[in-house]
PDB file of N, CA and C in Angstrom:
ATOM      1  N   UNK A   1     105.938 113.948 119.523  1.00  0.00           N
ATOM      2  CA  UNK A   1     106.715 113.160 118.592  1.00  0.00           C
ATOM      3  C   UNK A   1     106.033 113.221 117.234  1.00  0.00           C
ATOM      4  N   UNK A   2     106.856 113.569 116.186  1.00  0.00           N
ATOM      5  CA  UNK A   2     106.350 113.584 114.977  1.00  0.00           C
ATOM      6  C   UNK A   2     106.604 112.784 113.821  1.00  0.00           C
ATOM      7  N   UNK A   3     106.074 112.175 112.828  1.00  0.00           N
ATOM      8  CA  UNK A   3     106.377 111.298 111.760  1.00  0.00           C
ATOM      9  C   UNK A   3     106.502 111.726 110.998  1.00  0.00           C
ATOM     10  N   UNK A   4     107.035 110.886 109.784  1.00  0.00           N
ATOM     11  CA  UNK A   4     107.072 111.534 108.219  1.00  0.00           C
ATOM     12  C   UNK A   4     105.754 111.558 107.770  1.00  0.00           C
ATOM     13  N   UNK A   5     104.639 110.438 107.948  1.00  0.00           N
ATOM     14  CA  UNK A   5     103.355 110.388 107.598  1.00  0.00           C
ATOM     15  C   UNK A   5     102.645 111.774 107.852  1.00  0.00           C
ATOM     16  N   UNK A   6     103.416 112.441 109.066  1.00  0.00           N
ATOM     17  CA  UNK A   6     102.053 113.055 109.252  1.00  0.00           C
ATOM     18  C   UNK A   6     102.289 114.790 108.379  1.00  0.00           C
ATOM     19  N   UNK A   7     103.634 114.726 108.093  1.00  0.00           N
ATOM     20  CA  UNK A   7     104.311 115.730 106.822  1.00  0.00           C
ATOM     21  C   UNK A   7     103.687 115.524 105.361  1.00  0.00           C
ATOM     22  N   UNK A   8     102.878 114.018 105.173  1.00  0.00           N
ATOM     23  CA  UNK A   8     102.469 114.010 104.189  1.00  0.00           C
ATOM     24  C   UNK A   8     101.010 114.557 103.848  1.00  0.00           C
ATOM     25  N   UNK A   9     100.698 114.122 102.833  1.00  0.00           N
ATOM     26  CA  UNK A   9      99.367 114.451 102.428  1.00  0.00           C
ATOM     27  C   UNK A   9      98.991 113.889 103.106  1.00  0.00           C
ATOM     28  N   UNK A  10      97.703 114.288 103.836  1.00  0.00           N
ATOM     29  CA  UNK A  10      96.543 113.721 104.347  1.00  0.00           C
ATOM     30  C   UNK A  10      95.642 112.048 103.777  1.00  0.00           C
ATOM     31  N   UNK A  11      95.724 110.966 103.833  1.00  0.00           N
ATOM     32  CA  UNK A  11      95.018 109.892 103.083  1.00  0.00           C
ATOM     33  C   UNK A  11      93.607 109.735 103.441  1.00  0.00           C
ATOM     34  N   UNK A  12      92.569 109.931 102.617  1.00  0.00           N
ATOM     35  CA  UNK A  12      91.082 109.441 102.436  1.00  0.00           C
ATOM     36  C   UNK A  12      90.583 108.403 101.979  1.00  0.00           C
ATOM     37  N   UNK A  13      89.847 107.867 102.170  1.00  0.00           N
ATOM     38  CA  UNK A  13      89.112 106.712 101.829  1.00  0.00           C
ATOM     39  C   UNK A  13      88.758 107.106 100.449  1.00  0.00           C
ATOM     40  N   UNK A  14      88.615 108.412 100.012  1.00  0.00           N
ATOM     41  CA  UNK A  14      87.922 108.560  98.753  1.00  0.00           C
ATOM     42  C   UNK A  14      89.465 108.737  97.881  1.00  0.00           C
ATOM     43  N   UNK A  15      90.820 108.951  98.187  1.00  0.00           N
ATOM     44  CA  UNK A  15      91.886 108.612  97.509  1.00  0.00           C
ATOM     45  C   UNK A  15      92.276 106.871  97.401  1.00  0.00           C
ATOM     46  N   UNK A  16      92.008 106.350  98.171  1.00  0.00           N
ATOM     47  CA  UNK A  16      92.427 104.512  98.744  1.00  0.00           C
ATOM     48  C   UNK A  16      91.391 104.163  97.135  1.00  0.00           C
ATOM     49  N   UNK A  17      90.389 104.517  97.420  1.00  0.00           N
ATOM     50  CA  UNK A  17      89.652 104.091  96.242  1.00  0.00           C
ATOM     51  C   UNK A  17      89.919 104.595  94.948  1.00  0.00           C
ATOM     52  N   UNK A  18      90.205 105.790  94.413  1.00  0.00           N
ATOM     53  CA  UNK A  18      90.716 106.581  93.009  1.00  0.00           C
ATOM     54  C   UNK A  18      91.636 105.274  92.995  1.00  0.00           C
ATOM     55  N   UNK A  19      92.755 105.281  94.481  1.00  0.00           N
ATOM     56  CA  UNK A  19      93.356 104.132  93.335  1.00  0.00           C
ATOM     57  C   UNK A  19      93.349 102.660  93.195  1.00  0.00           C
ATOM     58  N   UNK A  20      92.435 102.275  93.687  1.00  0.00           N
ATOM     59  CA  UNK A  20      91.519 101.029  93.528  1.00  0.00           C
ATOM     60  C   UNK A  20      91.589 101.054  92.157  1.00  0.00           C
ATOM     61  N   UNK A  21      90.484 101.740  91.814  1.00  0.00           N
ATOM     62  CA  UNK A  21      89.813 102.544  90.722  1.00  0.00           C
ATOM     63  C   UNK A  21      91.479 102.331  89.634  1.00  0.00           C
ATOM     64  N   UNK A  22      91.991 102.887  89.533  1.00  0.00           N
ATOM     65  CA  UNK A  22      93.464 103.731  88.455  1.00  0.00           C
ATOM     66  C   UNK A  22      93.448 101.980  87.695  1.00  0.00           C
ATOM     67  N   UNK A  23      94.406 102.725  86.523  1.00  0.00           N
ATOM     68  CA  UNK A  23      94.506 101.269  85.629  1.00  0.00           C
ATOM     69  C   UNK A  23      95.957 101.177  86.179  1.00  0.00           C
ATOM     70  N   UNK A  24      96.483 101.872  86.449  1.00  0.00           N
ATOM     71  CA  UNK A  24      98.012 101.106  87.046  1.00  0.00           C
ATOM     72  C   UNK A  24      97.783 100.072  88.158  1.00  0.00           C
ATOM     73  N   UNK A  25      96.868 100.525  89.357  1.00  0.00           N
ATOM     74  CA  UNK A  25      96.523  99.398  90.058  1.00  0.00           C
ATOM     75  C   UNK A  25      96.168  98.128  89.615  1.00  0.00           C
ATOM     76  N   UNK A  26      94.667  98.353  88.593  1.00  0.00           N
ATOM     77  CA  UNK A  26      94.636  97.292  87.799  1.00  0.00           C
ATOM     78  C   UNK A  26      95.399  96.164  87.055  1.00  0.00           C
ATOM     79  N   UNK A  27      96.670  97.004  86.331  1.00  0.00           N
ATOM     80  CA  UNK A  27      97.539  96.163  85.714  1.00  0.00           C
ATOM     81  C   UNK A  27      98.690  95.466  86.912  1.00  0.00           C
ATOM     82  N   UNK A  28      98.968  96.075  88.348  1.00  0.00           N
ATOM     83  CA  UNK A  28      99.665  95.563  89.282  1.00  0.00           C
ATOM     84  C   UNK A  28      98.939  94.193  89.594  1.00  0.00           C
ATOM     85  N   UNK A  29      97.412  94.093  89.901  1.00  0.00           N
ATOM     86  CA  UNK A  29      96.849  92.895  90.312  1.00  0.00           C
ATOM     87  C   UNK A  29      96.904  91.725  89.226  1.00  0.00           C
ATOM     88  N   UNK A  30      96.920  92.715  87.670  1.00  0.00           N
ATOM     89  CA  UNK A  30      97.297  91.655  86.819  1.00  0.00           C
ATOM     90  C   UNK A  30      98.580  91.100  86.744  1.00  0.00           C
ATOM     91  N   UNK A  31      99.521  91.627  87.202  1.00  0.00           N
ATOM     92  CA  UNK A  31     101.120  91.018  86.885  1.00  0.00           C
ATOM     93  C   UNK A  31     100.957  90.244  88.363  1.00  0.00           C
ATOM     94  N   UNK A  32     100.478  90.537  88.856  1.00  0.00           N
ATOM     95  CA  UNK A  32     100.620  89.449  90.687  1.00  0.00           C
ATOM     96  C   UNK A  32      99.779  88.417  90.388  1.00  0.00           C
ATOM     97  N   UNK A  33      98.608  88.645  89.707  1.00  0.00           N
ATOM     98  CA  UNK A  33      98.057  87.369  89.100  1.00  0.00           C
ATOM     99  C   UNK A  33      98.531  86.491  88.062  1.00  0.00           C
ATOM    100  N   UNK A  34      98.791  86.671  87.587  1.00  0.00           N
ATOM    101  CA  UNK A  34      99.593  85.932  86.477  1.00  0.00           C
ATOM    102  C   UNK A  34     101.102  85.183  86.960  1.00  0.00           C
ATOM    103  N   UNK A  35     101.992  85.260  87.692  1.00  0.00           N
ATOM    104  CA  UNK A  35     102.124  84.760  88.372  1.00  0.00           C
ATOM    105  C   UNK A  35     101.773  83.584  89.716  1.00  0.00           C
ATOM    106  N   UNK A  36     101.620  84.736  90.349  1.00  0.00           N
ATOM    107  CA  UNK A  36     100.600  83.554  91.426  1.00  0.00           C
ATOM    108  C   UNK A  36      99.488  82.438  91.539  1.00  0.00           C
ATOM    109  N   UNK A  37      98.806  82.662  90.152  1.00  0.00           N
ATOM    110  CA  UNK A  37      97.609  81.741  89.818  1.00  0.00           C
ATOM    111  C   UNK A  37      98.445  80.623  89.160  1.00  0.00           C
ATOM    112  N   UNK A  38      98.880  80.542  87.838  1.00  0.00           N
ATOM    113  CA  UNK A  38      99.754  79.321  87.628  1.00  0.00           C
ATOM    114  C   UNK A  38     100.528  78.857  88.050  1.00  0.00           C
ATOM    115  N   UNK A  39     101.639  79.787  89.220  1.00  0.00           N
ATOM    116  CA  UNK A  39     102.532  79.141  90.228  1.00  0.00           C
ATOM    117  C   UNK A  39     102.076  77.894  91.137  1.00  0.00           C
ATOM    118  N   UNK A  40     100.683  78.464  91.797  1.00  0.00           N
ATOM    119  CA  UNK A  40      99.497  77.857  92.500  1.00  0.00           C
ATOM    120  C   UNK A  40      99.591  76.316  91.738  1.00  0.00           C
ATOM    121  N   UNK A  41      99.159  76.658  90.847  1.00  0.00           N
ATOM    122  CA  UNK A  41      98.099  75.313  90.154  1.00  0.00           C
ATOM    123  C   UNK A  41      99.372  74.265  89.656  1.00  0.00           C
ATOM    124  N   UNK A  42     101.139  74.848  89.171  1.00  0.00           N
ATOM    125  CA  UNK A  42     101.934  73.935  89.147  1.00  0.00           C
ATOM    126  C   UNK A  42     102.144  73.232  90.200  1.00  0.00           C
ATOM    127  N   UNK A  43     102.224  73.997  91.068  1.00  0.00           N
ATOM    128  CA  UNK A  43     102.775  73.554  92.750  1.00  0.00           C
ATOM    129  C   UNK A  43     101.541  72.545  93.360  1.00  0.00           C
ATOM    130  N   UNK A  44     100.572  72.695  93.139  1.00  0.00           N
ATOM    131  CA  UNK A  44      99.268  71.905  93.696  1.00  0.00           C
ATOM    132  C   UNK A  44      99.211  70.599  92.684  1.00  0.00           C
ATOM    133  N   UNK A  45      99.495  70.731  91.469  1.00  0.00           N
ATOM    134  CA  UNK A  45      99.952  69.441  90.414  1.00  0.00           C
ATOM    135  C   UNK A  45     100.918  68.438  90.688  1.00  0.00           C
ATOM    136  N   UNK A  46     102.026  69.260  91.078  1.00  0.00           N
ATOM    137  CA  UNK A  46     103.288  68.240  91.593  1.00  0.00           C
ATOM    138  C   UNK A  46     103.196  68.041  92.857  1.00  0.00           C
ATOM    139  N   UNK A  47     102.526  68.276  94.171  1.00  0.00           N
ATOM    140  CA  UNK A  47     101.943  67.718  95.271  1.00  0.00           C
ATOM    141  C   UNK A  47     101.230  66.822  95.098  1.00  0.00           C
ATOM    142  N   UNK A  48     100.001  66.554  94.137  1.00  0.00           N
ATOM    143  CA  UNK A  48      98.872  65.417  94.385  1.00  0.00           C
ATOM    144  C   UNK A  48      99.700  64.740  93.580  1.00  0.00           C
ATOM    145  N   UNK A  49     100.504  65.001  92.129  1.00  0.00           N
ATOM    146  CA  UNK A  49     101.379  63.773  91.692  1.00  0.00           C
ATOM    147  C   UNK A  49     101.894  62.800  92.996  1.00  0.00           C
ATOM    148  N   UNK A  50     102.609  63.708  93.835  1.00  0.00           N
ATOM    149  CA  UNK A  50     103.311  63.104  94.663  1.00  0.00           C
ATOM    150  C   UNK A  50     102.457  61.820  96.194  1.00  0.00           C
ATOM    151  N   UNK A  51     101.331  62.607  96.222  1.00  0.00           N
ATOM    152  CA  UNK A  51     100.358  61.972  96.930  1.00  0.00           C
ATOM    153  C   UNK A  51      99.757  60.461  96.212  1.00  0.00           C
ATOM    154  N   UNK A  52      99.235  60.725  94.864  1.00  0.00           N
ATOM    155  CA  UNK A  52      98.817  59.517  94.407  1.00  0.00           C
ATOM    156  C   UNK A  52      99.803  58.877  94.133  1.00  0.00           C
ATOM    157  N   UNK A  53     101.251  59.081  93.620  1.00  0.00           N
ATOM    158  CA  UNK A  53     102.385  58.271  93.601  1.00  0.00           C
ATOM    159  C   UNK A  53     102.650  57.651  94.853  1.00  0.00           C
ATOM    160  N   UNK A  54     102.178  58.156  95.769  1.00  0.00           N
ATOM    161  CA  UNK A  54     102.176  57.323  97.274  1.00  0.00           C
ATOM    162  C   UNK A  54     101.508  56.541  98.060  1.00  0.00           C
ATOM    163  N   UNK A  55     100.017  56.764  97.126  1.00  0.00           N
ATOM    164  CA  UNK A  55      99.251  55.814  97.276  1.00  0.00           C
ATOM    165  C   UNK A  55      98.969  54.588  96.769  1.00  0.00           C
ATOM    166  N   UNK A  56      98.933  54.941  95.224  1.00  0.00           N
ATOM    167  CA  UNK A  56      98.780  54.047  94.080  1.00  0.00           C
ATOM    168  C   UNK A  56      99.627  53.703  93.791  1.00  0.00           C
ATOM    169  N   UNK A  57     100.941  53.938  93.948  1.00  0.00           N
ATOM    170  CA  UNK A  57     102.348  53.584  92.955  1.00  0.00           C
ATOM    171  C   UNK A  57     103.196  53.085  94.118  1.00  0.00           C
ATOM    172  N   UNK A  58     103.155  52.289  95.047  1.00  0.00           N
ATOM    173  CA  UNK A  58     103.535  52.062  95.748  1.00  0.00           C
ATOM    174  C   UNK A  58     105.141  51.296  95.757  1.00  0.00           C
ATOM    175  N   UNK A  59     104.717  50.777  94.682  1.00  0.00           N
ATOM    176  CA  UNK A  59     106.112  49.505  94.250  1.00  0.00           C
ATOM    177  C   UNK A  59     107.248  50.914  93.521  1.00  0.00           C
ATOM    178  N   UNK A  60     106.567  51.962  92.986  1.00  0.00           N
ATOM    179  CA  UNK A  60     107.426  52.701  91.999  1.00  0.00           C
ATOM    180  C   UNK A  60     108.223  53.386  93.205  1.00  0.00           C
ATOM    181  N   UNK A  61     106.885  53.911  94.086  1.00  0.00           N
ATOM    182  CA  UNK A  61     107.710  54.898  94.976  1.00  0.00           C
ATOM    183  C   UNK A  61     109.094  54.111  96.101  1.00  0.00           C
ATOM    184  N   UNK A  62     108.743  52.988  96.156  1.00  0.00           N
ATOM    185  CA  UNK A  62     109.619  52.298  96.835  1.00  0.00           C
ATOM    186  C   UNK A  62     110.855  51.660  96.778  1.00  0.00           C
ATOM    187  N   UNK A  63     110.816  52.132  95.520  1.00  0.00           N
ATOM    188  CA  UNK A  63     112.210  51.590  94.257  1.00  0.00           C
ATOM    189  C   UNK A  63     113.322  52.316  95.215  1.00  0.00           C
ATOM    190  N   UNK A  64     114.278  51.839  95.919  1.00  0.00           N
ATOM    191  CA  UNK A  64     115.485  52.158  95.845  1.00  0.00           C
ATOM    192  C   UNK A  64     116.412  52.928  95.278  1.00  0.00           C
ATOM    193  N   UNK A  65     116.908  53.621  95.401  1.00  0.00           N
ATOM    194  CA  UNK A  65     117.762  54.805  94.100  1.00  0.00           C
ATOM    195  C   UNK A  65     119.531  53.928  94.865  1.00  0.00           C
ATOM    196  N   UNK A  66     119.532  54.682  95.920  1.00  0.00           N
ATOM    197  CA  UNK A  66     120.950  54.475  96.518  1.00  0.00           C
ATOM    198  C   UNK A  66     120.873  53.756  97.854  1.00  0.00           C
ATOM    199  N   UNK A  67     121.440  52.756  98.235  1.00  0.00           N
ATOM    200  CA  UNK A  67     121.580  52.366  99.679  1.00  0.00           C
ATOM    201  C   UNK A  67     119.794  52.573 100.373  1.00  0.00           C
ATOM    202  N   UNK A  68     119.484  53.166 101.053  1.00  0.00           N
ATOM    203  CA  UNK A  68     118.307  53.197 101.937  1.00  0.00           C
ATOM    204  C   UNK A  68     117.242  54.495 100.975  1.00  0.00           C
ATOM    205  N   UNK A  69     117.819  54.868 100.244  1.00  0.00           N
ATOM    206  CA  UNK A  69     117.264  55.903  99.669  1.00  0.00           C
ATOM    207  C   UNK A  69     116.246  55.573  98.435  1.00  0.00           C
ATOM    208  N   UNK A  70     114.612  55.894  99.041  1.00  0.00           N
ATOM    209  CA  UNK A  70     114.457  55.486  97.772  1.00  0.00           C
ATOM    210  C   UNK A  70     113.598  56.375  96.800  1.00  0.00           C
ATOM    211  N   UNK A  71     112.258  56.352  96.070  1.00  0.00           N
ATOM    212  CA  UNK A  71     111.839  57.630  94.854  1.00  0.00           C
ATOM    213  C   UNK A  71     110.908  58.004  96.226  1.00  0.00           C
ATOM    214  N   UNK A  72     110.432  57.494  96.929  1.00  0.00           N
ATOM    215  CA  UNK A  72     109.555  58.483  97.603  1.00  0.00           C
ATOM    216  C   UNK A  72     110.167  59.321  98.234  1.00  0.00           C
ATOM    217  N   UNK A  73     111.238  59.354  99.051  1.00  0.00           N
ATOM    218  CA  UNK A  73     112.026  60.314  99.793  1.00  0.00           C
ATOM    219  C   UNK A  73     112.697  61.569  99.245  1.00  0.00           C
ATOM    220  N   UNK A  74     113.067  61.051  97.663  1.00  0.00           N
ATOM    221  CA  UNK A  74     113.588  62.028  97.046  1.00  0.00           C
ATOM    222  C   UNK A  74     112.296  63.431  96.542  1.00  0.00           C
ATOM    223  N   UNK A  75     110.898  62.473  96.382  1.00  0.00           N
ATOM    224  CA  UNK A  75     110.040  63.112  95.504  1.00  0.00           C
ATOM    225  C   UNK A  75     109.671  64.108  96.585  1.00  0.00           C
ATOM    226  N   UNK A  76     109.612  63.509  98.123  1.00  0.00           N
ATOM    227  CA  UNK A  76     109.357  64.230  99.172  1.00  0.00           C
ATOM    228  C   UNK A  76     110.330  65.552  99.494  1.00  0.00           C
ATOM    229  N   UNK A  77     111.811  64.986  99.641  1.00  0.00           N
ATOM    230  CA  UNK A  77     112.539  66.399  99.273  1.00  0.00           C
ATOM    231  C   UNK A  77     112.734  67.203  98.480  1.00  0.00           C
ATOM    232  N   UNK A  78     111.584  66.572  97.396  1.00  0.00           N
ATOM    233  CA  UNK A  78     112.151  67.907  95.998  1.00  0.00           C
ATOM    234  C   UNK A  78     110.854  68.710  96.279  1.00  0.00           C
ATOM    235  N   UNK A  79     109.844  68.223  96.869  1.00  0.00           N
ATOM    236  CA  UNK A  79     108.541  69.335  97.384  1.00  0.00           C
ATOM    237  C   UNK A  79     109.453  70.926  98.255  1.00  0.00           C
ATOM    238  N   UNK A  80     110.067  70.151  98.790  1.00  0.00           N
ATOM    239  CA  UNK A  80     111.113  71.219  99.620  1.00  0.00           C
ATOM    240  C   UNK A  80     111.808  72.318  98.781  1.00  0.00           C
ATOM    241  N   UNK A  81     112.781  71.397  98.211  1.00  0.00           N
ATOM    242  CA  UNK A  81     113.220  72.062  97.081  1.00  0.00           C
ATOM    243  C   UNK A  81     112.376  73.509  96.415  1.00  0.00           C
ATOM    244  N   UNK A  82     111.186  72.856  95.348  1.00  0.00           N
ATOM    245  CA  UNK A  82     110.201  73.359  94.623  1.00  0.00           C
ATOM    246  C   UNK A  82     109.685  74.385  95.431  1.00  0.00           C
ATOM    247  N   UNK A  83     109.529  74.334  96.643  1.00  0.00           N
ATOM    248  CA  UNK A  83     108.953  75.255  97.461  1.00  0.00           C
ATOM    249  C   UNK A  83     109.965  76.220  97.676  1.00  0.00           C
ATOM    250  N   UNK A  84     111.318  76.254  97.973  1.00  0.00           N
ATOM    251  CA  UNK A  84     111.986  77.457  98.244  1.00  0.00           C
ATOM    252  C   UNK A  84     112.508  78.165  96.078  1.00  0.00           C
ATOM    253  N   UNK A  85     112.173  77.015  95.339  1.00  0.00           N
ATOM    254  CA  UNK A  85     112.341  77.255  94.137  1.00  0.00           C
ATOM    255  C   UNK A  85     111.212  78.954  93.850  1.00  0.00           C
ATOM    256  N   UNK A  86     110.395  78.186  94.050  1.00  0.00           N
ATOM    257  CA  UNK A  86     108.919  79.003  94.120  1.00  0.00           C
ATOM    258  C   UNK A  86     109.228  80.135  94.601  1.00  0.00           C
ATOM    259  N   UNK A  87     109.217  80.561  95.751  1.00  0.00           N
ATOM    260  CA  UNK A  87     109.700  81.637  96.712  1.00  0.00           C
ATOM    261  C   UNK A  87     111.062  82.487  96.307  1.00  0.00           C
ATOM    262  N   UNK A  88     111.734  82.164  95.678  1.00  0.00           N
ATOM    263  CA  UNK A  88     113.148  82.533  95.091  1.00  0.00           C
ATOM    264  C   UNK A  88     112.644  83.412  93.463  1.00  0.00           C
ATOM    265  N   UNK A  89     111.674  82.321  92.942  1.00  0.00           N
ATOM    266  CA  UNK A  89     111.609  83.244  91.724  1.00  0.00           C
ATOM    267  C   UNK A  89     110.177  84.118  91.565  1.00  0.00           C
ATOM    268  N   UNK A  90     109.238  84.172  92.525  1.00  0.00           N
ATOM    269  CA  UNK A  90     108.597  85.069  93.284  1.00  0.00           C
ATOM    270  C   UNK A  90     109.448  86.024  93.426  1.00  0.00           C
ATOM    271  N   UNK A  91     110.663  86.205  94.412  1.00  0.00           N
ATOM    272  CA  UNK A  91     110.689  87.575  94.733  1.00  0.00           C
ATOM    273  C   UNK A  91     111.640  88.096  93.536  1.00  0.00           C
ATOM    274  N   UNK A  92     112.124  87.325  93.044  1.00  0.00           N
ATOM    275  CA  UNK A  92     112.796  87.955  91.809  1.00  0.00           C
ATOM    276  C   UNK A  92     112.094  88.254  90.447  1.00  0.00           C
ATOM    277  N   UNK A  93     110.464  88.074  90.484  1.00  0.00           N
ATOM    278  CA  UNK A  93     109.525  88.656  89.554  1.00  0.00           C
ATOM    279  C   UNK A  93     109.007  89.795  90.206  1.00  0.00           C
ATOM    280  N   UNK A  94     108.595  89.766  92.081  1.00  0.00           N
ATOM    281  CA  UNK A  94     108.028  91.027  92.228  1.00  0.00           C
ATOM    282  C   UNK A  94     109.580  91.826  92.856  1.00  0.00           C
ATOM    283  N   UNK A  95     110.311  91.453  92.421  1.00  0.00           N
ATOM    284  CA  UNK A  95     111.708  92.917  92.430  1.00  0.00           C
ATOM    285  C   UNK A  95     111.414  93.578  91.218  1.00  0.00           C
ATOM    286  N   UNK A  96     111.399  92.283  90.017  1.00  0.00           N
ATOM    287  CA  UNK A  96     111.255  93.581  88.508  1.00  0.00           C
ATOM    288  C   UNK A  96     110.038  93.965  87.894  1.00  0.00           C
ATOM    289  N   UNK A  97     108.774  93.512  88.544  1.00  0.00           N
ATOM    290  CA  UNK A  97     107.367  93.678  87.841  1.00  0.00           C
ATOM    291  C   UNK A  97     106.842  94.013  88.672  1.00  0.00           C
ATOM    292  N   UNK A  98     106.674  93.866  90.330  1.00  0.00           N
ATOM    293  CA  UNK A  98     105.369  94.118  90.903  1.00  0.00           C
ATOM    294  C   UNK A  98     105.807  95.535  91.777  1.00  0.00           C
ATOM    295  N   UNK A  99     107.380  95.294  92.101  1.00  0.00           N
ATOM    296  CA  UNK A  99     107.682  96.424  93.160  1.00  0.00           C
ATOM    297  C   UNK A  99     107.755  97.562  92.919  1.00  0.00           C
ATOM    298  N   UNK A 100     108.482  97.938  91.832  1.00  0.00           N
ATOM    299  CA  UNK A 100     108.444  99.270  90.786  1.00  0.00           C
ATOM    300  C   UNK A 100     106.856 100.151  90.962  1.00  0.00           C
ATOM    301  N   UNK A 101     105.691  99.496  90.211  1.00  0.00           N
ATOM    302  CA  UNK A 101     104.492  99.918  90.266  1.00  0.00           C
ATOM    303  C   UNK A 101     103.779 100.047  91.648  1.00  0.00           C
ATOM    304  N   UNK A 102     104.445  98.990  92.509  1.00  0.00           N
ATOM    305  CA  UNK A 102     103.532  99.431  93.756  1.00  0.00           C
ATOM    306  C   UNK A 102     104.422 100.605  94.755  1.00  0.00           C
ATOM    307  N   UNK A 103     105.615 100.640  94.510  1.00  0.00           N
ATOM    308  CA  UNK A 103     106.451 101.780  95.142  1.00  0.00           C
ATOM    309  C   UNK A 103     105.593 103.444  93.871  1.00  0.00           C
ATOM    310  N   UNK A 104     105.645 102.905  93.136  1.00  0.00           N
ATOM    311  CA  UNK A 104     105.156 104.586  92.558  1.00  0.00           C
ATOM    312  C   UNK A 104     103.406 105.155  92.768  1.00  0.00           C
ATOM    313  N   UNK A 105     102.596 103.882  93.071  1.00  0.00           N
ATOM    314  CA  UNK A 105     101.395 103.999  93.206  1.00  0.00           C
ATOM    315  C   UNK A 105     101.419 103.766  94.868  1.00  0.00           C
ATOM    316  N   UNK A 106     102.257 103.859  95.875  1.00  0.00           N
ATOM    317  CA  UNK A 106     102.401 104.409  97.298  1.00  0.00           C
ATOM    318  C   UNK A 106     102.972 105.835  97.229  1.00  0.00           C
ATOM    319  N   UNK A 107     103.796 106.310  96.328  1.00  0.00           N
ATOM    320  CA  UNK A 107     104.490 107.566  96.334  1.00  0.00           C
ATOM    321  C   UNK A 107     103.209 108.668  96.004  1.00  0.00           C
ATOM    322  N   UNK A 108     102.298 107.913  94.962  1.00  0.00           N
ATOM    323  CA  UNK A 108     101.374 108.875  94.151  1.00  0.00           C
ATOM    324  C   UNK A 108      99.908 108.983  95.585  1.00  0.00           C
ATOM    325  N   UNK A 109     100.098 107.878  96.382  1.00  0.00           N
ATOM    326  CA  UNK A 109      98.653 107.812  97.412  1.00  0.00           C
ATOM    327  C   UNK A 109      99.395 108.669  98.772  1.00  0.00           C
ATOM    328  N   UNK A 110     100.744 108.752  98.858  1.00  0.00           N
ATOM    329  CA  UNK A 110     101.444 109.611 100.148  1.00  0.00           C
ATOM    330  C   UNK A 110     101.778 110.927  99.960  1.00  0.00           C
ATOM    331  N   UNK A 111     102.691 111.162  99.110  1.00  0.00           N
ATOM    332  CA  UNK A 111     102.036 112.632  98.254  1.00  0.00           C
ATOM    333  C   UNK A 111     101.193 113.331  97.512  1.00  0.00           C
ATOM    334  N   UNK A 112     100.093 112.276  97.048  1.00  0.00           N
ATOM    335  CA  UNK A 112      99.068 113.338  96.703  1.00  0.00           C
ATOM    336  C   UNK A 112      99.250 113.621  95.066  1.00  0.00           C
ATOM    337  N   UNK A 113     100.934 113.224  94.488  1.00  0.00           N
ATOM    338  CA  UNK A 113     100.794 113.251  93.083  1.00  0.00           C
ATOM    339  C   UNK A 113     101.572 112.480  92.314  1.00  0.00           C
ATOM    340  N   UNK A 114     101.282 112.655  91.123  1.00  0.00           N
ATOM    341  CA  UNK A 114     101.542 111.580  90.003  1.00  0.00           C
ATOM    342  C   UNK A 114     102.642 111.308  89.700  1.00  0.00           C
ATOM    343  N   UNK A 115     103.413 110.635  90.137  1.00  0.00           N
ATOM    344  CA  UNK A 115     104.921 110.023  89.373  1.00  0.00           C
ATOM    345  C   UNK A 115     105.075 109.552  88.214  1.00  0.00           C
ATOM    346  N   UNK A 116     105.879 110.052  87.281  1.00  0.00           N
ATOM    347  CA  UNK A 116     106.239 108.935  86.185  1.00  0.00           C
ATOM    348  C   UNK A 116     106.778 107.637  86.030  1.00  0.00           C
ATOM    349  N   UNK A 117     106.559 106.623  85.716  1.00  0.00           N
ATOM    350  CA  UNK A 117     107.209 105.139  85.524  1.00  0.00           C
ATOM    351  C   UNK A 117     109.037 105.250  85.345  1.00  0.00           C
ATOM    352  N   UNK A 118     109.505 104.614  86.303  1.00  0.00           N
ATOM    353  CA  UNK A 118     110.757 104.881  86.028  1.00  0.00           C
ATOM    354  C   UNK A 118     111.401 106.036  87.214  1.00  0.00           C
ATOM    355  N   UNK A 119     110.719 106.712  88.260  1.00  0.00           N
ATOM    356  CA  UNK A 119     110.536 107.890  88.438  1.00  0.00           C
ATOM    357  C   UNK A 119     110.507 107.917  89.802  1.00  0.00           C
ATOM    358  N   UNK A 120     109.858 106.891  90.435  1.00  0.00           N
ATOM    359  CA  UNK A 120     109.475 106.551  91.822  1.00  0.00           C
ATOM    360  C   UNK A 120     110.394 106.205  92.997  1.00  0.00           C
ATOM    361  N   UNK A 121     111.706 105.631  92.902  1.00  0.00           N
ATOM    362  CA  UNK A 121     112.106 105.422  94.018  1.00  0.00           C
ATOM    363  C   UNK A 121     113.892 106.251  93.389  1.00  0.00           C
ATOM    364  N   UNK A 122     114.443 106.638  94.266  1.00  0.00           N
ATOM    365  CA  UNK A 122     116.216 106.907  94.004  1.00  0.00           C
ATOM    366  C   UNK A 122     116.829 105.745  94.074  1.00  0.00           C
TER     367      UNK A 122
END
């Protein structure tokens, strides 16, 4: 039984690293960082808001909005919310910034050569 992998170039540890090494890699970890690090630190902000509002703010969080409903329940479902918010515009940054570069810098480590930007997938 045969694969497409094994039609390809051969992969080395001393290619895995060139593109360690490459500044396109480099600038991929920078666009995934830049993202992901302040995504992080909003999302970890509006959690402990929500924690010390539950500790300390007890009378606020308990305020009533509608019938049985009151700010803590809502603040609790908008964590929900925020979280599939998060995840939604994640993959719609790495569809137009992260996937492009890492599909052409897999094309350039499976064949063995250099694609142009723009160039990499049909």
């Amino acid at each position: 039984m045969t694969t497409d992998a094994s039609a390809s170039a051969p992969t080395t540890p001393d290619r895995y690293a060139a593109v360690q090494r490459s500044d396109e890699f480099a600038g991929l970890r920078k666009a995934l960082r830049s993202f992901v690090f302040p995504m992080t630190v909003a999302f970890f902000l509006w959690y402990a808001l929500y924690v010390l509002l539950s500790a300390y703010a007890r009378g606020f969080m308990g305020t009533k909005l509608v019938g049985n409903i009151n700010v803590a329940l809502v603040f609790g479902l908008l964590q929900f919310v925020s979280t599939f918010l998060i995840a939604w515009l994640y993959s719609r940054y790495a569809d137009r910034k992260l996937d492009p570069v890492a599909d052409r810098i897999r094309a350039e480590l499976e064949n063995g050569t250099k694609t142009e930007p723009g160039k990499g997938k049909a």
